[in-house]
C-alpha atoms as a PDB file:
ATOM      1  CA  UNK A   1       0.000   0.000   0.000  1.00  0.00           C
ATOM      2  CA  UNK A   2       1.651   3.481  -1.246  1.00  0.00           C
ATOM      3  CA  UNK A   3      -0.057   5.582   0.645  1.00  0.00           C
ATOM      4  CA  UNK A   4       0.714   3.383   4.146  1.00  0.00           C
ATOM      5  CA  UNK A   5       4.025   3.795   2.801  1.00  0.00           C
ATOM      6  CA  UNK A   6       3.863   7.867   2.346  1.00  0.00           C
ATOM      7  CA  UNK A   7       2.063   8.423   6.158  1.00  0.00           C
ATOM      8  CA  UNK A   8       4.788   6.141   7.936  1.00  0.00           C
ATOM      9  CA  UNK A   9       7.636   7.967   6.594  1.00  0.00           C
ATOM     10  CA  UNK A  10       5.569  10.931   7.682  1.00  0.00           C
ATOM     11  CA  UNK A  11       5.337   9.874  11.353  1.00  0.00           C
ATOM     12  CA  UNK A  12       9.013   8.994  11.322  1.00  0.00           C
ATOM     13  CA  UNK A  13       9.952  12.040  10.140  1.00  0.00           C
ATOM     14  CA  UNK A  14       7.899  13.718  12.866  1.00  0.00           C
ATOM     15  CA  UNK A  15       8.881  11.019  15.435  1.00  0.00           C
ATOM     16  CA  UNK A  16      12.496  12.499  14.749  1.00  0.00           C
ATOM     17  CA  UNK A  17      11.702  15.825  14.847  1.00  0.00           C
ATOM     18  CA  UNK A  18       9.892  15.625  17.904  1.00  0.00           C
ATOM     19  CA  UNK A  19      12.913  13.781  19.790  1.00  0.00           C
ATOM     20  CA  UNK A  20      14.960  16.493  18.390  1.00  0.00           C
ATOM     21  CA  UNK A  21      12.971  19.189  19.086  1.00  0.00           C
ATOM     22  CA  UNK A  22      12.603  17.008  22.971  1.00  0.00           C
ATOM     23  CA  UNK A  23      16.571  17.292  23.403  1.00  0.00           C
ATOM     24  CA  UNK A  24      17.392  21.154  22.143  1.00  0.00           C
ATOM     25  CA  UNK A  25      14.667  21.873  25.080  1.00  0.00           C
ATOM     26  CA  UNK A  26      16.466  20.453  27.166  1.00  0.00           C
ATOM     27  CA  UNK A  27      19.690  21.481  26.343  1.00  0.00           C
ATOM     28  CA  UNK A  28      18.452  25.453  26.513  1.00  0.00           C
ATOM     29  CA  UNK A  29      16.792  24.614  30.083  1.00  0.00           C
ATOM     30  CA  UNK A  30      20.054  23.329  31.402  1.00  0.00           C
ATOM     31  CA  UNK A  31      21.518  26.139  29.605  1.00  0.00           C
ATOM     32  CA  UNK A  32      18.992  28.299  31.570  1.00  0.00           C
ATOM     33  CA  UNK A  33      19.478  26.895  34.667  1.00  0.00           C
ATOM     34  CA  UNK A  34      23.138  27.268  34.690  1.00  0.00           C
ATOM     35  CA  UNK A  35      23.224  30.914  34.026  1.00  0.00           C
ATOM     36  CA  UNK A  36      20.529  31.508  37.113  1.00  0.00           C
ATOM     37  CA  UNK A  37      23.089  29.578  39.115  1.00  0.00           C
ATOM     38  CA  UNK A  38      26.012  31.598  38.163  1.00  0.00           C
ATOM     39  CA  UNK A  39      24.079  35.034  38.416  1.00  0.00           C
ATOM     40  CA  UNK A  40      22.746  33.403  42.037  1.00  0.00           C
ATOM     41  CA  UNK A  41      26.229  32.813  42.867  1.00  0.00           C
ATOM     42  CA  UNK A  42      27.441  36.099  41.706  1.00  0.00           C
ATOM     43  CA  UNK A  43      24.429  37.756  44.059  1.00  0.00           C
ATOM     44  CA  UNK A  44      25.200  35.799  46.893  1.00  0.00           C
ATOM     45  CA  UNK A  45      29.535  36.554  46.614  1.00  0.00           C
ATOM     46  CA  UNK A  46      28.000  40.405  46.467  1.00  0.00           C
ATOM     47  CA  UNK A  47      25.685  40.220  49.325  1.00  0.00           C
ATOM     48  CA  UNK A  48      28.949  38.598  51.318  1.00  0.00           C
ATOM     49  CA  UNK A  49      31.694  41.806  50.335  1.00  0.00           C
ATOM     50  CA  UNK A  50      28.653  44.020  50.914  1.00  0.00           C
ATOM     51  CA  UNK A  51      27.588  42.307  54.248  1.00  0.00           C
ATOM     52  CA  UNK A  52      31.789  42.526  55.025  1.00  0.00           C
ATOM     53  CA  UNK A  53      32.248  46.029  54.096  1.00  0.00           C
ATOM     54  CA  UNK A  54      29.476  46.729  56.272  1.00  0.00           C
ATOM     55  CA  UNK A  55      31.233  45.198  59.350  1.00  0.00           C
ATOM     56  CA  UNK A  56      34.460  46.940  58.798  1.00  0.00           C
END
């Protein structure tokens, strides 16, 4: 049947897209997530020199 043929070439190509589309997501939220950790980081080391230039 040609036409099964046509549709399940169709749904692979989608199937492949999808799991593509599945992994850059979750590369960019990892991506994400590190930067909020390093500006975190970067707002906690300020809060400390602020915190210790208040003390001296």
């Amino acid at each position: 049947n040609q036409n099964g043929t046509v549709s399940d070439i169709g749904s692979d190509v989608l199937d492949a897209a999808q799991e593509t589309f599945q992994e850059d997501v979750e590369t960019v939220k990892n991506q994400i997530e590190s930067v909020i950790e390093a500006v975190h980081a970067s707002i906690q080391a300020g809060l400390q020199s602020v915190n210790t230039g208040v003390r001296l």
